[in-house]
Protein backbone atom coordinates (compact mmCIF):
# COMPACT_ATOMS: atom_id res chain seq x y z
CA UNK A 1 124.41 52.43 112.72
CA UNK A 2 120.69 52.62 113.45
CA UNK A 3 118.42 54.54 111.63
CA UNK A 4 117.18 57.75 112.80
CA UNK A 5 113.58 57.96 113.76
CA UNK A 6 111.01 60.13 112.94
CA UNK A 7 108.69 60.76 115.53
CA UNK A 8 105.43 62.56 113.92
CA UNK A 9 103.58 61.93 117.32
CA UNK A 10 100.91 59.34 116.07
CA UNK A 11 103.36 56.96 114.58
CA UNK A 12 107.40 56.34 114.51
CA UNK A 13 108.90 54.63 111.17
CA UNK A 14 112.01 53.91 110.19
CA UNK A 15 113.80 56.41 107.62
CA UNK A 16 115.26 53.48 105.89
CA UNK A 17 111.70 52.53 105.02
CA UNK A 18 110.98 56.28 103.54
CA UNK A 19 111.28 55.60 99.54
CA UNK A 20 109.92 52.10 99.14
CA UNK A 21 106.69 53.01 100.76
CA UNK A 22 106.39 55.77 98.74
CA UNK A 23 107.85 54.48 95.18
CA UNK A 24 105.63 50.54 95.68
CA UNK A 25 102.72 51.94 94.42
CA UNK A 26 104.27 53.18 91.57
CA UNK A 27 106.26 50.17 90.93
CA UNK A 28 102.75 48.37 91.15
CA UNK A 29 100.77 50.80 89.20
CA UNK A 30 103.47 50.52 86.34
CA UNK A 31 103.25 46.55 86.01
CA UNK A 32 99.43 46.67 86.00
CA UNK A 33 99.99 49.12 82.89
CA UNK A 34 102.60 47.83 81.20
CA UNK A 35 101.98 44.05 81.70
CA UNK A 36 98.22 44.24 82.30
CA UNK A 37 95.73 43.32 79.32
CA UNK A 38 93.83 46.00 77.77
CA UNK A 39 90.65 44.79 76.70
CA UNK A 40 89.46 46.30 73.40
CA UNK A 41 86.24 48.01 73.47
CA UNK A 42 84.28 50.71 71.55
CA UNK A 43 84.19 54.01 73.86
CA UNK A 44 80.59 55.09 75.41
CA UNK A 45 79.12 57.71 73.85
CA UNK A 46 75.70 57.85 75.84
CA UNK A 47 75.73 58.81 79.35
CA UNK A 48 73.56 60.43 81.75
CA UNK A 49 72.56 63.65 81.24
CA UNK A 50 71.90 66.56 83.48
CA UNK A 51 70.96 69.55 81.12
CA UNK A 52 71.54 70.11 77.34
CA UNK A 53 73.45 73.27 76.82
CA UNK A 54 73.61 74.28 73.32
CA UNK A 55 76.26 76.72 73.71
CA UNK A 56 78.68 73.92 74.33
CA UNK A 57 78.35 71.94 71.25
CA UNK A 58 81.21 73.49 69.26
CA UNK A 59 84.77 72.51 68.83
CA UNK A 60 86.05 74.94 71.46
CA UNK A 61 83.78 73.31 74.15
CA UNK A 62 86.65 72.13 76.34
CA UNK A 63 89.11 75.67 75.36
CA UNK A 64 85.88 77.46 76.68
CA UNK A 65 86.00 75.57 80.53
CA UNK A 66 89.65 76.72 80.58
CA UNK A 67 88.94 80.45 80.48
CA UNK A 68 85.75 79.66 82.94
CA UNK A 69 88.19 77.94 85.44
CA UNK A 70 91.18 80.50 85.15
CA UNK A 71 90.20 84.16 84.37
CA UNK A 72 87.65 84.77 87.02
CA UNK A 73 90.62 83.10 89.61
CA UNK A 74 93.45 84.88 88.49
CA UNK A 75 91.20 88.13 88.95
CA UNK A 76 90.43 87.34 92.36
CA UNK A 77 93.93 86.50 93.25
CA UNK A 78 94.86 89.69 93.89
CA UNK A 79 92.66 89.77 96.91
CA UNK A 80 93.75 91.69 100.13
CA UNK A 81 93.21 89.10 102.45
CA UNK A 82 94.12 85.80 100.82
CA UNK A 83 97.32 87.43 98.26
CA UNK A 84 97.10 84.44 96.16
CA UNK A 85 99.29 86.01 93.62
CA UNK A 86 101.92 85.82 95.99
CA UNK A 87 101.81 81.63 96.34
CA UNK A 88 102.15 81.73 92.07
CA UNK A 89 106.67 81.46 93.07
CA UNK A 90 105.54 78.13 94.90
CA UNK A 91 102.33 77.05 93.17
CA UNK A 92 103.87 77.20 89.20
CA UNK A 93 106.55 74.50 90.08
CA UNK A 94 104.10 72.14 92.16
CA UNK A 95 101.81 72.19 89.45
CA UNK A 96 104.98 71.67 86.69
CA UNK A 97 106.10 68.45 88.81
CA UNK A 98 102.18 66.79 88.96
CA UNK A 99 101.16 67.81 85.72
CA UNK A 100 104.52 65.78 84.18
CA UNK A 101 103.81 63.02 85.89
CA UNK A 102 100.37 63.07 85.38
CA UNK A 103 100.23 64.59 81.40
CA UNK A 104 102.83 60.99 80.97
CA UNK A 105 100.27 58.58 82.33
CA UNK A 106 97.37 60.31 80.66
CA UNK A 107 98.83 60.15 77.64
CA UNK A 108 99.86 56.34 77.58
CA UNK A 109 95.88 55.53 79.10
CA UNK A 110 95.07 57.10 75.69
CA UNK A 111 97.29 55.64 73.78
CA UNK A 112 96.17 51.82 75.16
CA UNK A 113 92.87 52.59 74.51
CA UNK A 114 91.75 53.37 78.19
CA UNK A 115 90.36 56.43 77.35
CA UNK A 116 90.04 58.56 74.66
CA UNK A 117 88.69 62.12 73.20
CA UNK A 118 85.81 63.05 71.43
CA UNK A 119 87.18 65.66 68.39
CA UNK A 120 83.98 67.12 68.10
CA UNK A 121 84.53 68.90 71.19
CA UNK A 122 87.93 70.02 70.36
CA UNK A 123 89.84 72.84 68.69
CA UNK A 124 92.72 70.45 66.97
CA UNK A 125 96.52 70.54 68.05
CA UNK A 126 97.53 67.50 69.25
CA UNK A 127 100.37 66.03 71.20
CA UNK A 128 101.35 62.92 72.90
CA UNK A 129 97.88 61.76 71.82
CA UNK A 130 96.35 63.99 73.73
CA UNK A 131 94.51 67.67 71.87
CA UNK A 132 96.01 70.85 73.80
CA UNK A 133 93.05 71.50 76.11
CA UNK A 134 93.98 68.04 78.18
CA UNK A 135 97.62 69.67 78.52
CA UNK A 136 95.93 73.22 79.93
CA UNK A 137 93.56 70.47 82.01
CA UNK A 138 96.85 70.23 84.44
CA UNK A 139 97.73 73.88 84.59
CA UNK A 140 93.73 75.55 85.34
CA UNK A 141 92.14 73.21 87.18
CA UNK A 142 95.33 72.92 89.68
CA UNK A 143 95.87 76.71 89.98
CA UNK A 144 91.75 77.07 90.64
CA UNK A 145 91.74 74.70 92.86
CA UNK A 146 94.46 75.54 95.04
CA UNK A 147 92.73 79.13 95.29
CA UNK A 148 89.76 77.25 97.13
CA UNK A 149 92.48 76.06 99.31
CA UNK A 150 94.32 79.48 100.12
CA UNK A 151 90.72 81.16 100.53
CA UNK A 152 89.91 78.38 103.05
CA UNK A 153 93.09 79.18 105.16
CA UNK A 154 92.59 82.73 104.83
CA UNK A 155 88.77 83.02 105.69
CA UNK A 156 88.51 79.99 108.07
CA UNK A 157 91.85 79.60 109.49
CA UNK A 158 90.77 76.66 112.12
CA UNK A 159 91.22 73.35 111.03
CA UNK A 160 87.73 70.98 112.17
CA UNK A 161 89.23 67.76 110.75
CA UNK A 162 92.66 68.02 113.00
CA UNK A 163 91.20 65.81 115.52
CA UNK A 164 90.25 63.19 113.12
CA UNK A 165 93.21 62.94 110.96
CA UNK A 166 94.14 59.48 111.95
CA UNK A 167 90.45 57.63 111.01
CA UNK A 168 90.02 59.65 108.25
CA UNK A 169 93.28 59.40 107.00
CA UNK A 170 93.86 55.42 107.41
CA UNK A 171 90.08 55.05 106.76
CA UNK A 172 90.90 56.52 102.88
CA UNK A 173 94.17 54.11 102.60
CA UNK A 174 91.62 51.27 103.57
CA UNK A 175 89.67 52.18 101.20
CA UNK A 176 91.67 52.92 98.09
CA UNK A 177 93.63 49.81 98.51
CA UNK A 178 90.07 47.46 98.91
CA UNK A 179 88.89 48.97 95.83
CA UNK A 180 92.28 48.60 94.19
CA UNK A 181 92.33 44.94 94.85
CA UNK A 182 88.47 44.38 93.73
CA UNK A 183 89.33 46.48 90.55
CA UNK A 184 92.76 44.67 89.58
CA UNK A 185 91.59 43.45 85.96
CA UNK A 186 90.66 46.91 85.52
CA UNK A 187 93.21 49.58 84.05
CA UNK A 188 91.59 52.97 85.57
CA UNK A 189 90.58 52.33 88.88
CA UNK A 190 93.55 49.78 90.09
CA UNK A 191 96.54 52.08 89.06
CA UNK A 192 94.31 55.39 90.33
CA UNK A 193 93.29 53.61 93.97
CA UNK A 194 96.61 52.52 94.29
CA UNK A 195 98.55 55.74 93.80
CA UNK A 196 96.26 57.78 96.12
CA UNK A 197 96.39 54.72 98.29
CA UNK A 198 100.10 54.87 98.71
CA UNK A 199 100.85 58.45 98.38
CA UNK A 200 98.58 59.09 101.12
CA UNK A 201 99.96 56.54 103.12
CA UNK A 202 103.13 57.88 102.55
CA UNK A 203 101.54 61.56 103.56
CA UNK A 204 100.55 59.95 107.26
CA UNK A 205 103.66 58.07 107.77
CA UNK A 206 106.28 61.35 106.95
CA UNK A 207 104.68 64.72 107.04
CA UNK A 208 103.38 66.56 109.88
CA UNK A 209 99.78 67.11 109.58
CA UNK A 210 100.01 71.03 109.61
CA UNK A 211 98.15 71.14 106.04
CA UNK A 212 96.65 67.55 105.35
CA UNK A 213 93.53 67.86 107.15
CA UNK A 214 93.17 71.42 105.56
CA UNK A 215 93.18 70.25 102.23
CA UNK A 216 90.64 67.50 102.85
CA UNK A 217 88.20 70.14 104.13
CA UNK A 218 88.96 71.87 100.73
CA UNK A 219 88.67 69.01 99.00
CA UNK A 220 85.25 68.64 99.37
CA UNK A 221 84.34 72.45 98.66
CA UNK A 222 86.79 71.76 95.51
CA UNK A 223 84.25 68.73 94.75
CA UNK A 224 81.97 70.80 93.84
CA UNK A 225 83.38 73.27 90.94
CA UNK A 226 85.19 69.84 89.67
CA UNK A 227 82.33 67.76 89.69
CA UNK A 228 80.72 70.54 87.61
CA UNK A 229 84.09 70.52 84.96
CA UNK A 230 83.83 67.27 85.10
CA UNK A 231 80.40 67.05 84.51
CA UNK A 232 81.02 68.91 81.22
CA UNK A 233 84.07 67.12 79.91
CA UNK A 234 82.16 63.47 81.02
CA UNK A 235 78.65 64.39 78.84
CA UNK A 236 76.36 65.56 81.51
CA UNK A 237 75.69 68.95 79.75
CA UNK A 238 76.79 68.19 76.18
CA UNK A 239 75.43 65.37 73.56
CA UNK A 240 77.98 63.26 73.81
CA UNK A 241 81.75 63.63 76.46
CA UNK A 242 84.04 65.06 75.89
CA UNK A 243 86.43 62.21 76.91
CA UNK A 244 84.94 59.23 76.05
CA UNK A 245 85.98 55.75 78.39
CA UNK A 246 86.29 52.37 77.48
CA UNK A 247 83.87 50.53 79.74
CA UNK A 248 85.97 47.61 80.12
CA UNK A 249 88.50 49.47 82.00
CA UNK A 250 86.20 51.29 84.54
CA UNK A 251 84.04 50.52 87.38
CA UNK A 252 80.95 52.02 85.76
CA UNK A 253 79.99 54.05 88.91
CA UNK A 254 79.00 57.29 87.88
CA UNK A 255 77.98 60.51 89.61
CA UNK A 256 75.60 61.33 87.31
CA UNK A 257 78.27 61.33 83.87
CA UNK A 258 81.34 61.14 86.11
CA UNK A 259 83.08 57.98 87.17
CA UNK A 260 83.93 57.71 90.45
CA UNK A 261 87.49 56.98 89.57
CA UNK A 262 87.71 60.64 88.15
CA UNK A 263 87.30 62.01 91.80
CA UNK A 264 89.64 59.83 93.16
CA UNK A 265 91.83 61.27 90.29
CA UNK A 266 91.56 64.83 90.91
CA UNK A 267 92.15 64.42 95.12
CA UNK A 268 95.60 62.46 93.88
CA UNK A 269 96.52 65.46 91.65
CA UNK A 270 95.34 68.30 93.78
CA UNK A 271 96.45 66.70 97.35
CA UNK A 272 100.30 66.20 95.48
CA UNK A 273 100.17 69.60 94.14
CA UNK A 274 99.07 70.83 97.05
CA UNK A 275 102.16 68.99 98.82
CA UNK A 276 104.56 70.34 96.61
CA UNK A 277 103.27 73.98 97.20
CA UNK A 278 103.75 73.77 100.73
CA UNK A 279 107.09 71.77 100.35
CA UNK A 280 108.19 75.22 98.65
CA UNK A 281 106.54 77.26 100.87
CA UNK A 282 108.66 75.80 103.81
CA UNK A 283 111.58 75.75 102.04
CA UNK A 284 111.79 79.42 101.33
């Protein structure tokens, strides 16, 4: 019997075909970890640097972003207009499924020397290699970010980058894969391009734009705050990162202290948490 076909009005693709396109890049990223060679260097310490604050240079620099990033959001979300309290039902679980996905490869990149952290900037407690503040990294900076996303819908409800979907959409799968495939001998940015590469190909190819083009207009308001976290945890306000990189596994393209592979990152984790959210959403 034939397979059914789903007709999401730019494009029709076989069901059959669903999982591999979505599970390759996985299957990809994994043998570049797992069989790829890790080259052995010290991590950088000295990066660019945008302003010294002193207040940061204590152990709890990286607890004290938390409360920045969470307790002024979960004030606001009890706003009239956006209600972003009532998206926590759908929002705890998407960020539950990333952040175990994500927490898992984090923790092996740190255990293969990929990256690393910097325990003058942290409180102690660790697990999975990884101190306590990288496993609150996956619950805060989800949960703020998704805010910037519900206040978007709420305030602006049009969507500008409808129209455009299919450039901008194939033009980032372009992209990620080129710089995957001029970054394979490298462990950060192959497996990172690759995964958003594929998971947003997969986004095109089986879900209805009703939210995608949304969530790249946040994206780029979210850009900002991260860039700023980031900035932090990478060195640009502190003496030395927070998490320290070894430079043999990384382009070396920085925005100011934050490689470019970081961005890429964080629109991976936020556009598949924001997924899941609205995956619940539709389901209830």
């Amino acid at each position: 019997m034939k397979d059914k076909v789903l007709d999401i009005s730019h494009s029709q693709v076989s069901i059959g075909w669903k999982w591999p396109i979505l599970l390759w890049p996985y299957a990809l990223a994994g043998l570049l970890l797992f069989l790829g060679t890790i080259t052995p260097k010290p991590f950088i310490y000295s990066v660019p640097n945008v302003a010294h604050l002193a207040f940061l240079e204590t152990p709890w620099a990286y607890a004290m972003l938390h409360l920045f990033a969470f307790v002024p959001v979960f004030l606001l979300s009890f706003d009239r207009k956006v209600h972003f309290y009532t998206s926590w039902r759908f929002l705890l679980p998407a960020i539950m499924i990333m952040g175990g996905f994500f927490i898992v490869w984090d923790s092996y990149k740190t255990l293969i020397g990929v990256w690393g952290f910097n325990l003058r900037y942290v409180s102690g407690g660790f697990l999975w290699n990884m101190p306590w503040e990288e496993w609150m990294f996956y619950l805060t900076v989800p949960f703020a970010s998704l805010f910037i996303y519900e206040c978007l819908n709420a305030y602006f409800p049009g969507d500008p980058f409808r129209k455009w979907d299919k450039p901008i959409t194939l033009g980032i799968v372009i992209l990620c894969f080129l710089a995957a495939l001029l970054s394979f001998d490298k462990a950060y940015p192959s497996t990172t391009f690759i995964l958003t590469g594929g998971f947003v190909l997969y986004h095109w190819l089986y879900v209805p734009n009703t939210y995608r083009t949304r969530f790249y207009r946040a994206y780029l308001v979210i850009l900002i705050p991260f860039l700023l976290v980031d900035g932090v945890l990478t060195g640009g306000f502190t003496q030395e990162p927070v998490v320290v990189y070894n430079p043999a596994e990384f382009l070396n393209l920085l925005i100011v202290s934050v490689p470019v592979e970081d961005a890429v990152y964080g629109f991976l984790h936020l556009f598949g948490v924001c997924y899941w959210l609205e995956w619940f959403r539709r389901e209830k």
